[in-house]
N, C-alpha and C. Protein backbone atom coordinates (compact mmCIF):
# COMPACT_ATOMS: atom_id res chain seq x y z
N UNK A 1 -9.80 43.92 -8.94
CA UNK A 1 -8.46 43.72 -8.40
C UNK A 1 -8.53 43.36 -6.93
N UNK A 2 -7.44 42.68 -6.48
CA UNK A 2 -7.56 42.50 -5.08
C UNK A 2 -7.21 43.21 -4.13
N UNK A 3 -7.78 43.08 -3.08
CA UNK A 3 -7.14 44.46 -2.09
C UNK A 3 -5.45 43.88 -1.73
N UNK A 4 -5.01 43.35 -2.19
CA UNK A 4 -3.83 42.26 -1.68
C UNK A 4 -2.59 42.88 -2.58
N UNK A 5 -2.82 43.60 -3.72
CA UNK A 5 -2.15 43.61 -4.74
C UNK A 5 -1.24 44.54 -4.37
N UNK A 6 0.23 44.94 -4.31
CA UNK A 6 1.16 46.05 -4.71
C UNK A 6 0.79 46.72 -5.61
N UNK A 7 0.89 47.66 -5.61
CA UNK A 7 1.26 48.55 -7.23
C UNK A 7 2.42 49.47 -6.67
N UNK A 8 3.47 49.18 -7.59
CA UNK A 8 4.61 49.91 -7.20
C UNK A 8 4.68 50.81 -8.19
N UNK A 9 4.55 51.83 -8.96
CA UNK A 9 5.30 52.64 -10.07
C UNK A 9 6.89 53.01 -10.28
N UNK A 10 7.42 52.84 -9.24
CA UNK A 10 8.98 52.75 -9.07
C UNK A 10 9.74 51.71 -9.29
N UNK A 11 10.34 51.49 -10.41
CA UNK A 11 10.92 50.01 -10.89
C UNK A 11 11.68 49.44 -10.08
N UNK A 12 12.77 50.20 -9.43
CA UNK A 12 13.67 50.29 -8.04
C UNK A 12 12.83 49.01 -7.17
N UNK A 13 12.07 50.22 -6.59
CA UNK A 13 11.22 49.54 -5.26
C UNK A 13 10.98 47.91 -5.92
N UNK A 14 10.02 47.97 -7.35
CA UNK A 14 9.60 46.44 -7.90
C UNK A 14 10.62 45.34 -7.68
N UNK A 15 11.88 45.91 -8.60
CA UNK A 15 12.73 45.36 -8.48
C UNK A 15 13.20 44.12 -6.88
N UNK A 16 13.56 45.43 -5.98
CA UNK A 16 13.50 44.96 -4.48
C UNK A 16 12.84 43.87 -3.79
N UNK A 17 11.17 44.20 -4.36
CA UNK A 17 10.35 43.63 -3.70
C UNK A 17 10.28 42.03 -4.42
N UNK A 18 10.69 42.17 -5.59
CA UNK A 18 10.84 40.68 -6.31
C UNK A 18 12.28 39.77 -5.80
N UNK A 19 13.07 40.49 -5.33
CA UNK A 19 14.48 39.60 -5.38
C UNK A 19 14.01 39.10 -3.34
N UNK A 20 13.04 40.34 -2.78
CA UNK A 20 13.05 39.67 -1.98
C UNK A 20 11.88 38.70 -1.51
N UNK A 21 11.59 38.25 -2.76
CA UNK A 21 10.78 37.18 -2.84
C UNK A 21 8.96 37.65 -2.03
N UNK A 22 8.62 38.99 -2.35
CA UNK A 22 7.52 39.58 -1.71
C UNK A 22 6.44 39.63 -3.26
N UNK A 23 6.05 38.15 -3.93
CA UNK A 23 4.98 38.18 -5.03
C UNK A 23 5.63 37.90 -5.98
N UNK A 24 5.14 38.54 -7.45
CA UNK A 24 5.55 38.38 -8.64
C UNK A 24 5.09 39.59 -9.11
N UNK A 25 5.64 39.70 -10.34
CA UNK A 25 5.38 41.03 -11.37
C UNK A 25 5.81 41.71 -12.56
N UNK A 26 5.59 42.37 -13.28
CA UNK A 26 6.31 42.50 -14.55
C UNK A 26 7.46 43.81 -14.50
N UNK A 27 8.19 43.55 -15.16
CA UNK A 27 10.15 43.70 -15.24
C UNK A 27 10.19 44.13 -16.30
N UNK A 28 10.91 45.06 -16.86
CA UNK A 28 11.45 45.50 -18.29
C UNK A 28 12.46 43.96 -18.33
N UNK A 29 12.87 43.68 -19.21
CA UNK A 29 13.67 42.44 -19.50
C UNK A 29 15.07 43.14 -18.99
N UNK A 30 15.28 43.92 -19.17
CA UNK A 30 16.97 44.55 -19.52
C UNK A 30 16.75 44.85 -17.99
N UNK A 31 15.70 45.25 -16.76
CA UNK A 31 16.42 45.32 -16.12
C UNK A 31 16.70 44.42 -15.35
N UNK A 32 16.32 43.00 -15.53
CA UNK A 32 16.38 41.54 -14.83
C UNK A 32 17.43 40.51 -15.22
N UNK A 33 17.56 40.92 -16.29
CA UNK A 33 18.22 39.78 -17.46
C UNK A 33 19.44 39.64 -16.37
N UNK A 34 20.09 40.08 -15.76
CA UNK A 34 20.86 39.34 -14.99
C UNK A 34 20.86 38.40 -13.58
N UNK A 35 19.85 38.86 -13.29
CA UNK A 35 19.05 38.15 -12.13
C UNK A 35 18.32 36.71 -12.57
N UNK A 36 17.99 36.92 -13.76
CA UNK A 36 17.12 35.21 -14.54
C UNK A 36 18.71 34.88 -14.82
N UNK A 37 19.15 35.07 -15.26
CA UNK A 37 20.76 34.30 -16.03
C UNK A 37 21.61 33.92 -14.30
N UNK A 38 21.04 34.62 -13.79
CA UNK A 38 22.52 34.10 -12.04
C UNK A 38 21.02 32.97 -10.99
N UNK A 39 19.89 32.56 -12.03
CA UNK A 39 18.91 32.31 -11.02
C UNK A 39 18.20 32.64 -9.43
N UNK A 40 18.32 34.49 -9.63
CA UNK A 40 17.58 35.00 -8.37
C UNK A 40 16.31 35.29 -8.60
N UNK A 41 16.12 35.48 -10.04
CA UNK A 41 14.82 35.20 -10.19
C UNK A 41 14.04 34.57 -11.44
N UNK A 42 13.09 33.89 -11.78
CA UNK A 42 12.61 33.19 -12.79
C UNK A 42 11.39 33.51 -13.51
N UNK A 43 11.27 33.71 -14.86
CA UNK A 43 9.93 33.60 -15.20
C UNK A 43 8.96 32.77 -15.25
N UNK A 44 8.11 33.48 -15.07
CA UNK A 44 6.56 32.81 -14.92
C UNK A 44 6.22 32.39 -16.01
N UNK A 45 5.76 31.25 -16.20
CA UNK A 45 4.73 31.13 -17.40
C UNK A 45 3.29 31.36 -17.13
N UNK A 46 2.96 32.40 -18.17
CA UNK A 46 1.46 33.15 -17.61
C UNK A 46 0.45 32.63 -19.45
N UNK A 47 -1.11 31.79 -18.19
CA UNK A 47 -1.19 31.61 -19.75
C UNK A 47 -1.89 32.88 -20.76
N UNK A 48 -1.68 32.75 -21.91
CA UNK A 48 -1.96 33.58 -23.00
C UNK A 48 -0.79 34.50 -23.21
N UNK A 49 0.46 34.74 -22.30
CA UNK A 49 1.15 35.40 -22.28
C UNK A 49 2.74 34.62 -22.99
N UNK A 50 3.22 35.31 -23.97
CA UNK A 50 4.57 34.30 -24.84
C UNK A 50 5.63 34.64 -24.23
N UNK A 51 6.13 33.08 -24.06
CA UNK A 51 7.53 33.55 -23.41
C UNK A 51 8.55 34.85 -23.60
N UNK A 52 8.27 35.16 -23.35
CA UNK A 52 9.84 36.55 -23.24
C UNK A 52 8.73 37.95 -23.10
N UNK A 53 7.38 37.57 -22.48
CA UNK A 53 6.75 38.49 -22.90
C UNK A 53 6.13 39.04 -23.62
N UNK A 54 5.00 40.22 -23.67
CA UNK A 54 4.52 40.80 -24.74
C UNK A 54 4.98 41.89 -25.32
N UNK A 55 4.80 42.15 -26.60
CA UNK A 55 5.05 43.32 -27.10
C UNK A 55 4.28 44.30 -27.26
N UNK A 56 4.55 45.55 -26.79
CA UNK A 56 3.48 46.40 -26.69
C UNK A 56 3.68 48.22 -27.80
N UNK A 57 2.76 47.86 -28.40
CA UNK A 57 2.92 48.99 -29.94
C UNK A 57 2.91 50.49 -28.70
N UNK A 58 4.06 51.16 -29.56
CA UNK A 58 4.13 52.34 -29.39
C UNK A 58 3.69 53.04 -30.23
N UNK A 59 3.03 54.72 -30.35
CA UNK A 59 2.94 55.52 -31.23
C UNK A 59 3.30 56.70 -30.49
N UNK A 60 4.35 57.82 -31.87
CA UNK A 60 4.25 59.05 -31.23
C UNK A 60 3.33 59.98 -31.93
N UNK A 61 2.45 60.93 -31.15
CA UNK A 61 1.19 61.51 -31.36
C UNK A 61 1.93 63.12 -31.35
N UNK A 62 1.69 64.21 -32.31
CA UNK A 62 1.23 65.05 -32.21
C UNK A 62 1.04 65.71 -33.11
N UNK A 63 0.37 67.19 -33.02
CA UNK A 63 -0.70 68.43 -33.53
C UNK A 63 0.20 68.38 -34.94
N UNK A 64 -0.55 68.48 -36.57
CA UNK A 64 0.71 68.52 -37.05
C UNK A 64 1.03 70.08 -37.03
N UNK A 65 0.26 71.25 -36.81
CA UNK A 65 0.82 72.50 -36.71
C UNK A 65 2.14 72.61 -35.90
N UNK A 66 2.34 71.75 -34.75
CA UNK A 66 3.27 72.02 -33.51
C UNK A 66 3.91 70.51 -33.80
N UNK A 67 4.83 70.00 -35.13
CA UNK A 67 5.60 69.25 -35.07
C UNK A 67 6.60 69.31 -34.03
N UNK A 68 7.16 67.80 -33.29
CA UNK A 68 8.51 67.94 -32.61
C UNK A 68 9.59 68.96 -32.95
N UNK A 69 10.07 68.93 -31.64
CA UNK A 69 11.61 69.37 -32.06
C UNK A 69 12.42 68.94 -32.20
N UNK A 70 13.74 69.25 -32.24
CA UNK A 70 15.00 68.07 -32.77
C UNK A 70 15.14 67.40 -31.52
N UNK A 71 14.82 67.73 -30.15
CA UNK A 71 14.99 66.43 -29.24
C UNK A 71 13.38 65.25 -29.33
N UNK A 72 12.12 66.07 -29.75
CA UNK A 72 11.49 64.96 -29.81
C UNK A 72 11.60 64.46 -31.13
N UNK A 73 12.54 64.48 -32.40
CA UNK A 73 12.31 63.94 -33.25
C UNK A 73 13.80 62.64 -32.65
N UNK A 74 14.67 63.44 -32.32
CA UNK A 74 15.64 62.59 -31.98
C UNK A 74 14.96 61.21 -31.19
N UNK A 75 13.92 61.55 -30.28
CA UNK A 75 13.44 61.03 -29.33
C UNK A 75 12.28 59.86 -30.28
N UNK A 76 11.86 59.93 -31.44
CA UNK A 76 11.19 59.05 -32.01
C UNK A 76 11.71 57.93 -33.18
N UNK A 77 13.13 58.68 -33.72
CA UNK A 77 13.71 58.06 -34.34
C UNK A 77 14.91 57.21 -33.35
N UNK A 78 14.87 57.28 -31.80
CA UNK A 78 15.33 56.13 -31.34
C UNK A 78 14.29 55.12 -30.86
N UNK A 79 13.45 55.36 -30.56
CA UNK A 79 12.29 54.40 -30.16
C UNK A 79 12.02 53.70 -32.13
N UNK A 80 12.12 54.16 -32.99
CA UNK A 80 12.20 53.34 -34.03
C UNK A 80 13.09 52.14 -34.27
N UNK A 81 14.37 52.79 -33.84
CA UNK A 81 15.67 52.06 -34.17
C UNK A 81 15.62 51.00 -32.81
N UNK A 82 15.65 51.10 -31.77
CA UNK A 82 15.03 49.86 -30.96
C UNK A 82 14.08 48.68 -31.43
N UNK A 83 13.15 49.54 -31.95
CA UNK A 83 11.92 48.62 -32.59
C UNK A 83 12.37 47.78 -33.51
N UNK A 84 13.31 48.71 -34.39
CA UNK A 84 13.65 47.20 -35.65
C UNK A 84 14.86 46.10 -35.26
N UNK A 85 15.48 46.91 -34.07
CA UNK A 85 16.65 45.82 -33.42
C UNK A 85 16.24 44.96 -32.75
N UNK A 86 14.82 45.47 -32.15
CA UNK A 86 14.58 43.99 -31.08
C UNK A 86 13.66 42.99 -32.20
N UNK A 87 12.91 43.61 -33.55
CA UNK A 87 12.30 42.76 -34.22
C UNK A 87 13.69 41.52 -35.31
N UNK A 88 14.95 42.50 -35.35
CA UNK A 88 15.89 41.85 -36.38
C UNK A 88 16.17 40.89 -35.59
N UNK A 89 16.40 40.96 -33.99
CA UNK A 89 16.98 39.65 -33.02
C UNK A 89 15.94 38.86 -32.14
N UNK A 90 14.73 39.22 -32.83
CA UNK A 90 13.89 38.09 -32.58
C UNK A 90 13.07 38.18 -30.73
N UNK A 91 13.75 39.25 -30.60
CA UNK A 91 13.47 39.75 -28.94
C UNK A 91 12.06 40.53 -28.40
N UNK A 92 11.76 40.34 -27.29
CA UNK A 92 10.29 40.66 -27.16
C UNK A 92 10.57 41.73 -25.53
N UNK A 93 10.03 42.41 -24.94
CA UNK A 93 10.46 43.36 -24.10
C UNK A 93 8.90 42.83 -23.18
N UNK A 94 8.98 42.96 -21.70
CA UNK A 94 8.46 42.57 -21.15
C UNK A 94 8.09 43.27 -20.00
């Protein structure tokens, strides 16, 4: 890596640092999508990388003695229901 590089972990700050034109970098879609649609900011075409982004597999992991509870089951059956909405509309998260 370069000594040149940001690493921000704060989407906020990323955010900031992209509108004020300080590099490039990767964005959840949802939180830009209005910034590409008013042209403050644009995607990159990166090669090997498909437009709208990659998709990246989730799994939820645990012990089966110590199944979830009703907030982590709640919590896996919405990360499901995302999954098949962004696969039914053809959408990729980035």
């Amino acid at each position: 890596m370069s000594p040149l590089t940001w690493r921000l972990a704060d989407l906020f700050a990323r955010h900031a640092f992209l509108l004020s034109g300080l590099g490039w970098g990767g964005m959840p879609l949802h939180a830009i999508a209005q910034d590409l649609a008013e042209g403050r900011l644009v995607e990159l075409a990166v090669a090997d990388v498909p437009p709208g982004g990659l998709r990246l597999p989730i799994s939820a992991v645990y012990r089966a003695a110590a199944p979830p509870g009703p907030a982590g089951r709640w919590m896996i059956d919405q990360l499901k229901l995302c999954s098949r909405r962004d696969t039914e509309h053809g959408q990729t998260t980035g």
